[in-house]
Structure formats: C-alpha cells, structure tokens
Protein backbone atom coordinates (compact mmCIF):
# COMPACT_ATOMS: atom_id res chain seq x y z
CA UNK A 1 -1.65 -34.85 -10.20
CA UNK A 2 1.58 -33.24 -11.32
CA UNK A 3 4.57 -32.54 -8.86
CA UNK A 4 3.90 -28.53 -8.71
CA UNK A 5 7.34 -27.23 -7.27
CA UNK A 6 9.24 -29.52 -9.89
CA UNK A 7 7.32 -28.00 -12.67
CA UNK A 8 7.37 -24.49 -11.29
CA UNK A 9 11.44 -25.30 -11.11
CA UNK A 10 11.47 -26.13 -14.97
CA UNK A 11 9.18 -23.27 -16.19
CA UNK A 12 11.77 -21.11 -14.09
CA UNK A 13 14.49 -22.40 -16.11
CA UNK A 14 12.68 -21.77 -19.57
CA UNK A 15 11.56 -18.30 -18.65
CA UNK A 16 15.25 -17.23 -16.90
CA UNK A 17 16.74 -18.19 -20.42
CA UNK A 18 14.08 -16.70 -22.27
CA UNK A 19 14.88 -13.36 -20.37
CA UNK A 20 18.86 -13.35 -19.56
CA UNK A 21 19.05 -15.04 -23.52
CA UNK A 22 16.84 -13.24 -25.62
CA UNK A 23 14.51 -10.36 -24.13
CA UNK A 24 17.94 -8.66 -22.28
CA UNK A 25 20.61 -6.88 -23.93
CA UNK A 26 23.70 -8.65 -22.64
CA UNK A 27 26.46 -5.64 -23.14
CA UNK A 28 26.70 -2.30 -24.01
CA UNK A 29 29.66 -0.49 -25.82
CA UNK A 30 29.31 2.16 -23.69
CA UNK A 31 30.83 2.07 -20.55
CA UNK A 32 27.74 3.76 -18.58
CA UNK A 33 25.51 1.88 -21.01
CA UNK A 34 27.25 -1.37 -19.86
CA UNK A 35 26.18 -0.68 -16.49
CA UNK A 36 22.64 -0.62 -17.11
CA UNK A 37 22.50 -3.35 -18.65
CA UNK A 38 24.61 -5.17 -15.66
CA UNK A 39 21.80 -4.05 -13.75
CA UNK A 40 18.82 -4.96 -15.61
CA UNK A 41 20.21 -8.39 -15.35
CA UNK A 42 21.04 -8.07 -11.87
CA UNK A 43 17.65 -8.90 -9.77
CA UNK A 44 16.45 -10.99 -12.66
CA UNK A 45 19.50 -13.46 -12.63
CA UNK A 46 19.25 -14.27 -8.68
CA UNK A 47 17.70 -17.04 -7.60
CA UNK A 48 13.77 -17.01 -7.45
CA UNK A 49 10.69 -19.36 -6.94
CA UNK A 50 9.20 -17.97 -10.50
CA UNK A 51 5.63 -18.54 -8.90
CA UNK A 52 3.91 -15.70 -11.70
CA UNK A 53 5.77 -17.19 -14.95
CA UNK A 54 4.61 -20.85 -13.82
CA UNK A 55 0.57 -19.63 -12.53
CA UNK A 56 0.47 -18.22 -15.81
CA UNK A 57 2.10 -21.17 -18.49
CA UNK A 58 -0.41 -23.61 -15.49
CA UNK A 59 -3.70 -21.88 -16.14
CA UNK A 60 -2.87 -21.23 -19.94
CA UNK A 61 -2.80 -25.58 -20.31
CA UNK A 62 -5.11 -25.76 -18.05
CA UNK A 63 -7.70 -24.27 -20.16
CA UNK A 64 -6.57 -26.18 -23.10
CA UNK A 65 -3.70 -23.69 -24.36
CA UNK A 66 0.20 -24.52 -24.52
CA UNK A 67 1.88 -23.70 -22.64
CA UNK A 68 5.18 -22.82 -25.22
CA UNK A 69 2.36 -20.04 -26.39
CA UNK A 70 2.64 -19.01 -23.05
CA UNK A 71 6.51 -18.74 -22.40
CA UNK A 72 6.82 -14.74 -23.64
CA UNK A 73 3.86 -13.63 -21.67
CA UNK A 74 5.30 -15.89 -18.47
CA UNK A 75 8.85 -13.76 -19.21
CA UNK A 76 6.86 -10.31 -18.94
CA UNK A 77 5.13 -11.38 -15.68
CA UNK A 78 8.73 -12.29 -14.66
CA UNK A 79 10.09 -9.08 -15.38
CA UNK A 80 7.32 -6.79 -14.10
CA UNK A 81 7.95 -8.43 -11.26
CA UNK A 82 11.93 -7.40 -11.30
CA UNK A 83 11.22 -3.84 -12.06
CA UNK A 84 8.72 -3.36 -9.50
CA UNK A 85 10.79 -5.16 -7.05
CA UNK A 86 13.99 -2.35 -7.96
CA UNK A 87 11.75 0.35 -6.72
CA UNK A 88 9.88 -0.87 -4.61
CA UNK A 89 13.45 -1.80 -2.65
CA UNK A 90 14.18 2.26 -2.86
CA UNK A 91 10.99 3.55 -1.85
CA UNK A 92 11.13 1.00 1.15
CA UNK A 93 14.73 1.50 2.22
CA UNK A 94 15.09 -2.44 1.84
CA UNK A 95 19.11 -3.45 2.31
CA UNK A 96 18.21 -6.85 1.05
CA UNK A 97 16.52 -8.82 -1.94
CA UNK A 98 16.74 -12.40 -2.82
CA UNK A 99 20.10 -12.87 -0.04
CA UNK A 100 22.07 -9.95 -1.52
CA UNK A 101 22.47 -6.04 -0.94
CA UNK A 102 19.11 -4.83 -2.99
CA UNK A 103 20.27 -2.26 -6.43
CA UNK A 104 20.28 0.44 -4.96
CA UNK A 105 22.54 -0.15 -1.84
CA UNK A 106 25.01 -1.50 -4.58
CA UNK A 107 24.83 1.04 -6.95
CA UNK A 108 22.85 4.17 -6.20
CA UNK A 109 19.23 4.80 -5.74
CA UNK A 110 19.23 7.12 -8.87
CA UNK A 111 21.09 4.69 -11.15
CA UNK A 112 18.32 2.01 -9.55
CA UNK A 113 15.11 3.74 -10.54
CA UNK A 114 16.35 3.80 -13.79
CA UNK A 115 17.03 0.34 -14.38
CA UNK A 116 13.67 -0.27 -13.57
CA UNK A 117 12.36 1.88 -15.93
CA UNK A 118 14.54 0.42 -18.50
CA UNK A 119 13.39 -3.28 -17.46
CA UNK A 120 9.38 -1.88 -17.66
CA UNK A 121 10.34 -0.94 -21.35
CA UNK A 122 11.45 -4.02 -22.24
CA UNK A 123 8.61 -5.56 -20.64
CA UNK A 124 6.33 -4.06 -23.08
CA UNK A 125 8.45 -5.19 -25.71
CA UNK A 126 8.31 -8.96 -24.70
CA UNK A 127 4.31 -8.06 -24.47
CA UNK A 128 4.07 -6.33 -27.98
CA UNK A 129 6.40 -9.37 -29.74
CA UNK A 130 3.31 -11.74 -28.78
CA UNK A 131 1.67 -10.35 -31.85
CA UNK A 132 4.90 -12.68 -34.00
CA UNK A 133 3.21 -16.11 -32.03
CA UNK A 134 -0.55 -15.37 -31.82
CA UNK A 135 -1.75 -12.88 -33.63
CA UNK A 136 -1.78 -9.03 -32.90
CA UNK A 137 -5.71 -8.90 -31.48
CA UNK A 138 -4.36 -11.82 -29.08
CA UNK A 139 -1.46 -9.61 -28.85
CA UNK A 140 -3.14 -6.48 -27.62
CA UNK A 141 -5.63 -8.24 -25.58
CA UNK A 142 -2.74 -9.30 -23.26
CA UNK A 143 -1.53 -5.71 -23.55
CA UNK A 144 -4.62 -4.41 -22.61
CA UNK A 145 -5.06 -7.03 -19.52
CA UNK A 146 -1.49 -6.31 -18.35
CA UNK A 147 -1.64 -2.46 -18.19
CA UNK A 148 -4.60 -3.05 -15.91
CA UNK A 149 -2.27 -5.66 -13.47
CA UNK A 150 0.06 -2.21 -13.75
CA UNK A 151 -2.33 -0.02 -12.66
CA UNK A 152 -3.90 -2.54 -10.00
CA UNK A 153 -0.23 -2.63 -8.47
CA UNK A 154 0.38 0.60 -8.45
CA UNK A 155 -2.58 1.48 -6.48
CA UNK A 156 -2.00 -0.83 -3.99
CA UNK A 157 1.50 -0.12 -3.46
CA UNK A 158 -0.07 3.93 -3.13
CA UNK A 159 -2.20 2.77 -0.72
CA UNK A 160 0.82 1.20 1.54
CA UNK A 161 2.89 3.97 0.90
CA UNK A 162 -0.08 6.53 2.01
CA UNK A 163 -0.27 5.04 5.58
CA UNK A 164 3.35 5.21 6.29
CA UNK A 165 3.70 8.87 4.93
CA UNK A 166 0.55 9.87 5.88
CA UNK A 167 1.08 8.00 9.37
CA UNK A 168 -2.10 6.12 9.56
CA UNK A 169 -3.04 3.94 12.26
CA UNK A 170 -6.69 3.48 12.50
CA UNK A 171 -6.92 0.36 10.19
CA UNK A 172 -8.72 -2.67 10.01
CA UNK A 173 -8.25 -5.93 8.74
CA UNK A 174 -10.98 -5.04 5.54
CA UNK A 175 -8.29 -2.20 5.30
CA UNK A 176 -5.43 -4.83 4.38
CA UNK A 177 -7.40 -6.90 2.46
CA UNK A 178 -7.92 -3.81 0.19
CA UNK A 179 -4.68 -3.08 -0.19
CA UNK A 180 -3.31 -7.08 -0.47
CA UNK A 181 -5.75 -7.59 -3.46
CA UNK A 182 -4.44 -4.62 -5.36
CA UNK A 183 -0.67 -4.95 -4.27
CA UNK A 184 -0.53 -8.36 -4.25
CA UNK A 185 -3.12 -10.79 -6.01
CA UNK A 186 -3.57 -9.04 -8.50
CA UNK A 187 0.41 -9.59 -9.95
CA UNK A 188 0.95 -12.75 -8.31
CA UNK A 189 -1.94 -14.62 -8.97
CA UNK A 190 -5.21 -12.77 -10.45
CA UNK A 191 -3.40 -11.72 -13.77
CA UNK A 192 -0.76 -14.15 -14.34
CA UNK A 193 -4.36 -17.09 -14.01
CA UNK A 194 -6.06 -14.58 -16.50
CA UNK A 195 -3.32 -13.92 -18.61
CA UNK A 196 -2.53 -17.76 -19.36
CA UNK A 197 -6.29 -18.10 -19.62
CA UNK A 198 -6.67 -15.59 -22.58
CA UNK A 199 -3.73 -17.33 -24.26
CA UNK A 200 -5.65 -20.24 -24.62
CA UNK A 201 -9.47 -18.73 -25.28
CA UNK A 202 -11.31 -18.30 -22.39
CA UNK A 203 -13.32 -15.12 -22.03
CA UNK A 204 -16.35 -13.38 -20.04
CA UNK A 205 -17.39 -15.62 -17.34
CA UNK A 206 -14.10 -17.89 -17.03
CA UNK A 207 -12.16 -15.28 -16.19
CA UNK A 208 -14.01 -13.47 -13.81
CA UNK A 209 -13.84 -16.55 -11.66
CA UNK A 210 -10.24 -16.11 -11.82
CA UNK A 211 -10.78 -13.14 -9.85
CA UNK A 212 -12.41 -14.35 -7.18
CA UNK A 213 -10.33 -17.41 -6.91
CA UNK A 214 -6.97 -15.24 -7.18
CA UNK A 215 -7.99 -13.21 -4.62
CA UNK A 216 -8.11 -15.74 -2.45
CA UNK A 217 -4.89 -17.21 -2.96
CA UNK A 218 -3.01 -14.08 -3.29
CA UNK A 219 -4.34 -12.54 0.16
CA UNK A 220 -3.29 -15.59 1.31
CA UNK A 221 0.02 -15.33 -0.29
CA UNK A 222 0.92 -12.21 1.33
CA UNK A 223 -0.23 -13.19 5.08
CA UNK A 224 2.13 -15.76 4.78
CA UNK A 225 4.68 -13.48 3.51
CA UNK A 226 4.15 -11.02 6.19
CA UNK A 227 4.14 -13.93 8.98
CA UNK A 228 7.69 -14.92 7.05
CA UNK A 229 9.25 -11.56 7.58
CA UNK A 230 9.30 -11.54 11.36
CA UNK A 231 9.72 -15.68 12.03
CA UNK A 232 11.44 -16.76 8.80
CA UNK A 233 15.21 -17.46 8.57
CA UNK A 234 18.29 -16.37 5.83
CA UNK A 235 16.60 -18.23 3.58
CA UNK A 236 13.68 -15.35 3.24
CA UNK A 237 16.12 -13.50 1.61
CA UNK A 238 15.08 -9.99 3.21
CA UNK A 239 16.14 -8.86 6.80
CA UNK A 240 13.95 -10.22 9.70
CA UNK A 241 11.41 -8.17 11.09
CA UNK A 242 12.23 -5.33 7.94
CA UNK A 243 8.49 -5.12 7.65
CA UNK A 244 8.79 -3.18 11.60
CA UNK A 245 11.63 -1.14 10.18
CA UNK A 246 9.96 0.42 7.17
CA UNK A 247 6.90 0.67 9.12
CA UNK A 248 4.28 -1.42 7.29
CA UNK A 249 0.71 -1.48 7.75
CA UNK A 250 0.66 -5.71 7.88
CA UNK A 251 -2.58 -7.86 9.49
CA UNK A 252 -0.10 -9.11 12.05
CA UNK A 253 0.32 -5.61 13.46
CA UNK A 254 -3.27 -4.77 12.86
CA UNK A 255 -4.48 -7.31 15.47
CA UNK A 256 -1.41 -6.73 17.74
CA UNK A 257 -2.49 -2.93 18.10
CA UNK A 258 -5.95 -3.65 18.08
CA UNK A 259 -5.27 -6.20 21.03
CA UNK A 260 -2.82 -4.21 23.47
CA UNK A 261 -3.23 -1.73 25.97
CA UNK A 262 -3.17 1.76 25.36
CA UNK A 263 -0.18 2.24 26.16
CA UNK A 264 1.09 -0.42 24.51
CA UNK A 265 -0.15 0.93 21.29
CA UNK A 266 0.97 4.51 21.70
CA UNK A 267 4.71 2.97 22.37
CA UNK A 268 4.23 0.64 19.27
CA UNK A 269 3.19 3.55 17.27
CA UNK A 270 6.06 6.20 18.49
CA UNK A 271 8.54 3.39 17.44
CA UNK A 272 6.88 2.35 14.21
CA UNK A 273 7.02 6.31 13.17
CA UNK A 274 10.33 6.57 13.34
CA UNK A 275 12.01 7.02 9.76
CA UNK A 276 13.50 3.63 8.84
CA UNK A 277 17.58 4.47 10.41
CA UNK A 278 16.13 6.12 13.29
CA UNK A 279 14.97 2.62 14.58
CA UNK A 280 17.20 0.73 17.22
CA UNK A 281 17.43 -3.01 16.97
CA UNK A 282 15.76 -2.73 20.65
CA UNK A 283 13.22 -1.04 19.63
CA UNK A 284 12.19 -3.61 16.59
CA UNK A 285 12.86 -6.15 19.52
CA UNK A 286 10.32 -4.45 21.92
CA UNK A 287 7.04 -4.43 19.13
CA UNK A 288 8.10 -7.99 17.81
CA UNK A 289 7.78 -8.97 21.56
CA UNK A 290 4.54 -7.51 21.92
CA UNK A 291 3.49 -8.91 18.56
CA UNK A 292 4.16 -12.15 19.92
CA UNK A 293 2.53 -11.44 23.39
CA UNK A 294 -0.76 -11.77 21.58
CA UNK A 295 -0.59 -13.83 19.36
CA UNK A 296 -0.55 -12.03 16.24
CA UNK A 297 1.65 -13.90 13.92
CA UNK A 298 0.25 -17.04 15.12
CA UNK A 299 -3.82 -15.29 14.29
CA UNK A 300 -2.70 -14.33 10.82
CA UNK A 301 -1.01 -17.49 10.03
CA UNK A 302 -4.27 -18.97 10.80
CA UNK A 303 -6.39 -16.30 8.69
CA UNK A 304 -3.49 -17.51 5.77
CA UNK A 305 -4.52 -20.87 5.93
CA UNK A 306 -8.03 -20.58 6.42
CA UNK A 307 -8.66 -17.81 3.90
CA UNK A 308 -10.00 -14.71 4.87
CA UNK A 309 -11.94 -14.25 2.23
CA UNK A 310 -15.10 -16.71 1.97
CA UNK A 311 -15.36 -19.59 -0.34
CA UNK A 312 -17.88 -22.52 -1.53
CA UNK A 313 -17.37 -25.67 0.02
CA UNK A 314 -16.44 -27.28 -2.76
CA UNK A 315 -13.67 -24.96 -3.69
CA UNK A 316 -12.80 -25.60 -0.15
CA UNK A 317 -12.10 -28.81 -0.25
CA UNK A 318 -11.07 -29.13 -3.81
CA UNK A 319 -7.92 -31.15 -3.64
CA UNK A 320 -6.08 -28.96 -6.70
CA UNK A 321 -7.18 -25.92 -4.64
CA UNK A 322 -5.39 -27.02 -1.90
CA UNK A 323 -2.10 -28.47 -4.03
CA UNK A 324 -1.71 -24.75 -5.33
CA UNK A 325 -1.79 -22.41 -1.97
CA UNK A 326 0.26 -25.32 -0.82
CA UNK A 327 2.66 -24.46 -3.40
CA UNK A 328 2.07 -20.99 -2.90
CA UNK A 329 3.22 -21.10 0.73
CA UNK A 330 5.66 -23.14 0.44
C-alpha cells in the first residue's frame, strides 16, 4: 500500500504550481489591480495539507483514470477551497488562517470578499479549460458535478450561520450531522472522490457509493477538526478555542449543554451569545472548563473515530478504509 501523506505531499506540489504558475495571474499593471492579484495568491501560497486536490487525483487512479487527467480538476478543488476559506474568515471574524493574520485583518474585509470572488472566477475557468484535455461533455459533466459541491457548501455554511444569527440552541447531534455533510463532506471528501471518479468513467451506481462512503469520512473529518480547535497547538494554524469565540454550533458543545445543569447551560449560552469582541478570554476559559468537565471533547473524539454514521463490517475493517481517515486525521 502506498505511503498516503508522501503522496498527498507531491500532488500538493503539482497542484500549488499548477495554480501559483499557470491558473493565477502573477501581476497587474495597475497598482490596485496588483493588489488583487497579491491577494488571490495570498491564502493559496501558504502552507496546506492539499487533502481535496490529492482525494480527487487518488480516486480518479483508483478507478483506472490518471491521474495527470486529473491535475486541473485537483487545482479547482484547491482553489474553491481558498475562496471559500477568504469569506468564510470574514463572516466568522477569524484573526487567523494557516499561522498568519487571515485577508481580511491584513487588508480589509471589503478588499477580501472580493478576492474571493475573483479566485471563484478563475475557478470556473480552470473547470471550463478541462474541455482542452478530455473532451467538452467530460468537461461539463465536472461543471455540472462541481456547481452542485457549490451549492452543497453553501447550504451548509447557511445552516451554521442561521444558528449563530438566529441564536439557536436546541440542537442535536442529527442536527450537526446535517450540517457537517453539507459544509463539510461534501467539499472535502464526497466531491473531490466523485470528481476523480468521473475523470476516469465511473457513473450511476459507483458514485453513489462515494456518497455514502464520503460522508463518513468527512463527518469524521470535521469532529476531529472541531476537537482540534479547543486542544490543538500553533500548529492548527487558527486561534485555540476560536470555535467558542464565534459561537459555533460544534458536537462537542452539543453534548456539553446537553450534559450540564441548568444553570450551567444558561451561563454557557449568555457567554456563547455574545458578539465575537464582546467575549473575555475568562469567559472562553469558563465554557472550555465546563466542556471538559464532561467529557465532551473526549465523547466526540470517540464519535470521530468510531464513525457516527453506520457502516458494513467489511468497510469497517477494510484496511484502505482505515489508511485514508488515518490520513484524514492526521
């Protein structure tokens, strides 16, 4: 069986030099032009795992394709997951991506949103070129497959945002499990496996098991994200415990409310509805504490592991099953 993380490392390479090469503009003659492009480079040029471009260049030979027919497609994955990133910094009030100040902290949130925009556009573009390597019905298939990964996305992120804004507490883990397939599996896992399948042939029933298998991986994928963001260290890249300061709906603070006291959760919930820089580091402090109290990091990293979605045995057990949400927790 292949090393995984050494071959996600070189499919990072090929795909960063695809992008910052070849799908990027690299100056502009305009001054203000010249600092969009800067920008679009920006989040794209830090240092990343690449776990999208190298799911989908893995299931594209795995079903028989190659995986250079995969490399554009890989790049789009890589940079829908850039744009999405940019905003989804500014409508969390992140400070942080990848170890440095997010776009918006270093430029302005206005200036931000746009460079996102601009980086969806050239997504596309990367997308549409396709037609130049395999054909344009291949082409328009993937087209047709990605603007439903958009959409996905989008709703999920809707969802997230909905509870904060709309200050919704009475949620239940089937409640995150909603919103993780939509948010999270289907960009990080469901699409780029179905994408790289389609380059290659497969159809109908092959990849609707991709569904149910990316699912599963990608819930998981985001549990162990969530149990990152309030134990990890710098090398997370985002601020500890920023998932308490924008307020998010997570399965670790799911079972810590529906585990404490009454009281407990009213005081959890007054904190958590405090706008972002009304928060006190004591505050954070007090609901991590009770987080910890019972045991709700240490339940969902469990729930990550295990899956909470069911499965056969035999994908169970299946020894590449396990190599990949290895790699995908790692």
């Amino acid at each position: 069986m292949m090393d995984l993380n050494r071959e996600m490392v070189r499919i990072k390479k090929k795909v960063d030099s695809l992008i910052l090469k070849d799908l990027l503009p690299q100056s502009g003659e305009v001054g203000e032009v010249d600092v969009l492009y800067r920008m679009m480079r920006d989040y794209p040029a830090r240092p990343a795992k690449g776990l999208r471009p190298f799911i989908c260049t893995t299931s594209c030979r795995a079903f028989g394709g190659k995986i250079e027919d995969a490399l554009l497609t890989a790049a789009a994955i890589e940079l829908f997951q850039n744009w999405i990133l940019i905003h989804d910094d500014v409508e969390d009030g992140s400070q942080m991506r990848r170890g440095r100040p997010a776009l918006h902290v270093m430029y302005d949130w206005t200036l931000a949103i746009n460079a996102g925009d601009a980086l969806h556009a050239r997504m596309w573009k990367a997308l549409l070129a396709n037609r130049l390597k395999l054909g344009a019905k291949k082409a328009i298939t993937l087209m047709d497959e990605f603007s439903r990964i958009v959409e996905e996305t989008t709703e999920g992120q809707h969802i997230e945002l909905g509870w904060v804004v709309g200050r919704r507490w009475d949620l239940t883990p089937s409640d995150y499990y909603t919103m993780c397939l939509k948010k999270t599996a289907w960009y990080t896992t469901i699409g780029p496996m179905r994408l790289g399948a389609i380059i290659a042939g497969a159809s109908g029933r092959a990849l609707e098991t991709l569904v149910e298998i990316g699912t599963k991986l990608g819930v998981g994928f985001q549990i162990h994200d969530d149990v990152l963001n309030l134990s990890g260290n710098k090398k997370y890249g985002k601020e500890i415990a920023d998932d308490l300061l924008e307020g998010k709906r997570t399965l670790i603070l799911i079972k810590a409310l529906n585990s404490c006291t009454g009281s407990e959760k009213e005081r959890i919930v007054s904190i958590l509805n405090k706008k972002r820089d009304e928060k006190t580091v004591r505050e954070v402090k007090e609901v991590l504490s009770l987080i910890k109290k019972y045991g709700a990091i240490e339940a969902a990293s469990q729930e990550a592991a295990g899956e909470p979605v069911s499965r056969s045995r035999s994908q169970k057990n299946s020894p590449a099953f396990m190599e990949w949400r290895t790699t995908l927790v790692a």
